[in-house]
C-alpha atoms as a PDB file:
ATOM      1  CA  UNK A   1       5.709 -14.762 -11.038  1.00  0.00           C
ATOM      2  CA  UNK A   2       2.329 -13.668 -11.469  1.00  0.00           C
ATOM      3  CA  UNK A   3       1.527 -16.289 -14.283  1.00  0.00           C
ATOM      4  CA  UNK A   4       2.896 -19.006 -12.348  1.00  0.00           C
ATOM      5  CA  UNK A   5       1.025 -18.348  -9.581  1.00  0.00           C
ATOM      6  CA  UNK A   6      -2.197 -18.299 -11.637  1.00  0.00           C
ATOM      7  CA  UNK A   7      -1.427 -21.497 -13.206  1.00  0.00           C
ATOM      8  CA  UNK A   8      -0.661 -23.231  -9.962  1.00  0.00           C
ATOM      9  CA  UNK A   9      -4.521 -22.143  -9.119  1.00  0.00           C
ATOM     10  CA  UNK A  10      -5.522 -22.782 -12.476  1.00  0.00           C
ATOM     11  CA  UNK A  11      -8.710 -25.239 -12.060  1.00  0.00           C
ATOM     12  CA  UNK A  12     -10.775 -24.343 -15.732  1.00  0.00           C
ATOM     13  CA  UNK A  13      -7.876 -24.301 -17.687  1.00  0.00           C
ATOM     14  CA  UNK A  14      -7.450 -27.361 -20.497  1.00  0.00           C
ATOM     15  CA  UNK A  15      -4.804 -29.731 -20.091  1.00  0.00           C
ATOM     16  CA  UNK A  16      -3.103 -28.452 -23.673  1.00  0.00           C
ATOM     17  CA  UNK A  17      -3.144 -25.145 -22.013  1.00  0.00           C
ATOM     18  CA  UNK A  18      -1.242 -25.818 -19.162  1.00  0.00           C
ATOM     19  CA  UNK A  19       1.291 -28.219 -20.571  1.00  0.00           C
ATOM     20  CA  UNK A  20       2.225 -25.539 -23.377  1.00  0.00           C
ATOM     21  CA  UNK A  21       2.445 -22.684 -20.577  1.00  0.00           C
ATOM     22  CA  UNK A  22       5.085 -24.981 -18.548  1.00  0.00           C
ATOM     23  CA  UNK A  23       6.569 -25.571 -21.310  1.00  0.00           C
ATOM     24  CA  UNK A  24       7.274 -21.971 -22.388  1.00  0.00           C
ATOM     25  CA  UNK A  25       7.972 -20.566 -18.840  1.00  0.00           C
ATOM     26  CA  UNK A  26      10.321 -23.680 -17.845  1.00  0.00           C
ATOM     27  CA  UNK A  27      13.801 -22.232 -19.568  1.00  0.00           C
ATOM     28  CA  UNK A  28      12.719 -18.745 -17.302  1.00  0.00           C
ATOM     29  CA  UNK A  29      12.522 -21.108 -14.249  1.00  0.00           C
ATOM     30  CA  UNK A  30      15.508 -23.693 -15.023  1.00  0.00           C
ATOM     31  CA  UNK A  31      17.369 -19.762 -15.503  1.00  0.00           C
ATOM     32  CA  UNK A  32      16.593 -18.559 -12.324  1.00  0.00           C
ATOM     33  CA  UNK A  33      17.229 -21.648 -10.684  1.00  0.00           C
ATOM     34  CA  UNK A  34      20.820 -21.757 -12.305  1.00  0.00           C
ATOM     35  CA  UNK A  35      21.958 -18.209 -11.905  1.00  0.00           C
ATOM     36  CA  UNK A  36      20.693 -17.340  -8.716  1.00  0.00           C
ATOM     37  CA  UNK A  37      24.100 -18.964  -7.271  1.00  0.00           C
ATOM     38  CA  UNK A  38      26.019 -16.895  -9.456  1.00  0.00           C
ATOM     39  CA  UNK A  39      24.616 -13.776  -9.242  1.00  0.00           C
ATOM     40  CA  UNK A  40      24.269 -13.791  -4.967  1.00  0.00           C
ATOM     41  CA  UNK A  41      28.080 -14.260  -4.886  1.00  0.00           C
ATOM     42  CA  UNK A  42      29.038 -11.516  -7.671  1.00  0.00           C
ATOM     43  CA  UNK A  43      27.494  -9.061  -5.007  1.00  0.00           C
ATOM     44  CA  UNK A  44      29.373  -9.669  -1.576  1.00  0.00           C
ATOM     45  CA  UNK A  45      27.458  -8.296   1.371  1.00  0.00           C
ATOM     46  CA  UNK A  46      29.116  -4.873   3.183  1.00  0.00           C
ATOM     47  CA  UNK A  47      28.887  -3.836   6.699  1.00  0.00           C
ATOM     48  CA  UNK A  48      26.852  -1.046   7.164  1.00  0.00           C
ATOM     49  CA  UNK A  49      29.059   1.269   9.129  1.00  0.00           C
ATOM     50  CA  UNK A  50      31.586   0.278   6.819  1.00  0.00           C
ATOM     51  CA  UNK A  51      30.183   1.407   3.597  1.00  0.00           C
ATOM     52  CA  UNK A  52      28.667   4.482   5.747  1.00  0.00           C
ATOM     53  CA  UNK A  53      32.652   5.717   6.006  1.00  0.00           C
ATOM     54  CA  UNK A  54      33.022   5.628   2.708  1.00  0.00           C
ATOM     55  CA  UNK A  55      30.392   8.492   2.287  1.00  0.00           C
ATOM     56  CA  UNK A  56      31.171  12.412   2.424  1.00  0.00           C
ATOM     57  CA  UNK A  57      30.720  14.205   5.824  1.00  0.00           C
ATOM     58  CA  UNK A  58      28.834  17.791   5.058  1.00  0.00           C
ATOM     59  CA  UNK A  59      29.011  20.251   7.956  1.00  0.00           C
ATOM     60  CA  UNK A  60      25.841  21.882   8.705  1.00  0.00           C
ATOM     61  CA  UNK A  61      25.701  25.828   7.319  1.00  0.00           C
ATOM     62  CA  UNK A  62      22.590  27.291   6.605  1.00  0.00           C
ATOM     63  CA  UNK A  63      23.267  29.289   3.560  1.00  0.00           C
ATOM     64  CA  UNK A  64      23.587  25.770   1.945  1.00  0.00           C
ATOM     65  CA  UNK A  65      20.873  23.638   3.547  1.00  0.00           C
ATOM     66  CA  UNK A  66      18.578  26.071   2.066  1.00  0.00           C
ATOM     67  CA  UNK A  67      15.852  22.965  -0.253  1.00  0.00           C
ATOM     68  CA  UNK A  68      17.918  24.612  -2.855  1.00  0.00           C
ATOM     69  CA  UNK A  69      21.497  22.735  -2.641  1.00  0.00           C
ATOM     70  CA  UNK A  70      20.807  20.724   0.232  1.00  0.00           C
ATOM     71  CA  UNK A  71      17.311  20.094   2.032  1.00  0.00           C
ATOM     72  CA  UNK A  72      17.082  21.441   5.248  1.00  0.00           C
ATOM     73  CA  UNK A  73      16.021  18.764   7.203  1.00  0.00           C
ATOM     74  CA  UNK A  74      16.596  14.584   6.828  1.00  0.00           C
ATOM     75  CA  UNK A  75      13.846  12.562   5.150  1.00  0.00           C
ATOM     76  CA  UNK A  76      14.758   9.614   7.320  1.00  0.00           C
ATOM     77  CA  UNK A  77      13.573  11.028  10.793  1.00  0.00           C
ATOM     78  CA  UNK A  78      11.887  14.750   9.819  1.00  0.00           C
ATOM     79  CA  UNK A  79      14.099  16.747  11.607  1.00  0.00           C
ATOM     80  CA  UNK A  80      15.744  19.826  10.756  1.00  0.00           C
ATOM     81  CA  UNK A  81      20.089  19.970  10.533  1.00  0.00           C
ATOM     82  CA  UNK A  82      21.914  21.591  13.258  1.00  0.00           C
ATOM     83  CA  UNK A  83      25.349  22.286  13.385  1.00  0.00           C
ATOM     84  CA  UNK A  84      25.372  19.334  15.802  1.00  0.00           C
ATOM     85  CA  UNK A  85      24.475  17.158  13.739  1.00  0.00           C
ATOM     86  CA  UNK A  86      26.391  14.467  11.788  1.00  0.00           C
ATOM     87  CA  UNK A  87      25.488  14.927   8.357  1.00  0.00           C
ATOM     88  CA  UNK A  88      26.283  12.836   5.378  1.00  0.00           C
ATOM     89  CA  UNK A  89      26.007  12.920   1.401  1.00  0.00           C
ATOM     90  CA  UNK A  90      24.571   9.799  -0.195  1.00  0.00           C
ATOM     91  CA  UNK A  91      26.772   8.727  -2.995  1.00  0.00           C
ATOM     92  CA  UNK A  92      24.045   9.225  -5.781  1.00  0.00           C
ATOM     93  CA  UNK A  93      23.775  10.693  -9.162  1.00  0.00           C
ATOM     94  CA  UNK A  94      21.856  13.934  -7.656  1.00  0.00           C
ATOM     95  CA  UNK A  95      24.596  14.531  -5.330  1.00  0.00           C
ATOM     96  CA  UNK A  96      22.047  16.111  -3.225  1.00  0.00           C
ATOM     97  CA  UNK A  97      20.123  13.882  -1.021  1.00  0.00           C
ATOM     98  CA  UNK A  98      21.940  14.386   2.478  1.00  0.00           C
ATOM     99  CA  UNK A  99      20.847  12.540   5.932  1.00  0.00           C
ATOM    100  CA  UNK A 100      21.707  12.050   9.566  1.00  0.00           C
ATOM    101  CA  UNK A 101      24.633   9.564   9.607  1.00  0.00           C
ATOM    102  CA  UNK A 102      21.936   7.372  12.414  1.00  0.00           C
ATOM    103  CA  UNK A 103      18.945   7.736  10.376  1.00  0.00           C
ATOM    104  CA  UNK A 104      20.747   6.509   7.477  1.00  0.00           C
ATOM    105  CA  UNK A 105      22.619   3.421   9.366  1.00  0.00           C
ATOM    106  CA  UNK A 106      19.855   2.512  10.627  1.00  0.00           C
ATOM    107  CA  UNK A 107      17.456   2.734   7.636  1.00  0.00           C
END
């Protein structure tokens, strides 16, 4: 993206220059242009709330929201857990990183 923005500006560069750097970037433009169909559709979008329910529920205890297993408060808003609170596990490969169930719908 970068290089075709500086050869749109381009104003000292030779004519060879320019027609050889279309030339090379044009099959990573005619790609993009051709794919990007393809690839928005392989991906359908998901509600929110639905793909929220779909996410473990961890009750608050504070032997295990201790910055050891869990943190002890949600990076979203910078509050600490309470047993009140709806807490929920983000389906990741650390298996650690928990939230509020609002912060995170609404994030």
């Amino acid at each position: 993206v970068t290089i075709f923005i500086m050869l749109l500006l381009a104003d000292s560069c030779t004519p060879g220059l320019i027609a050889s750097t279309w030339f090379l970037l044009s099959p990573f433009f005619l790609e993009a242009l051709c794919c990007w169909p393809i690839l928005s559709s392989c991906h359908p979008k998901v509600d929110p709330v639905d793909l929220m329910d779909t996410f473990t529920r961890i009750g608050f205890d504070p032997d295990t929201f201790n910055d050891e297993t869990y943190a002890t408060g949600c990076v979203i808003c910078l509050s600490d857990f309470a047993a009140s609170h709806d807490i929920v596990l983000a389906p990741c490969a650390a298996g650690r990183h928990v939230f509020h169930e609002q912060c995170l719908l609404g994030w």
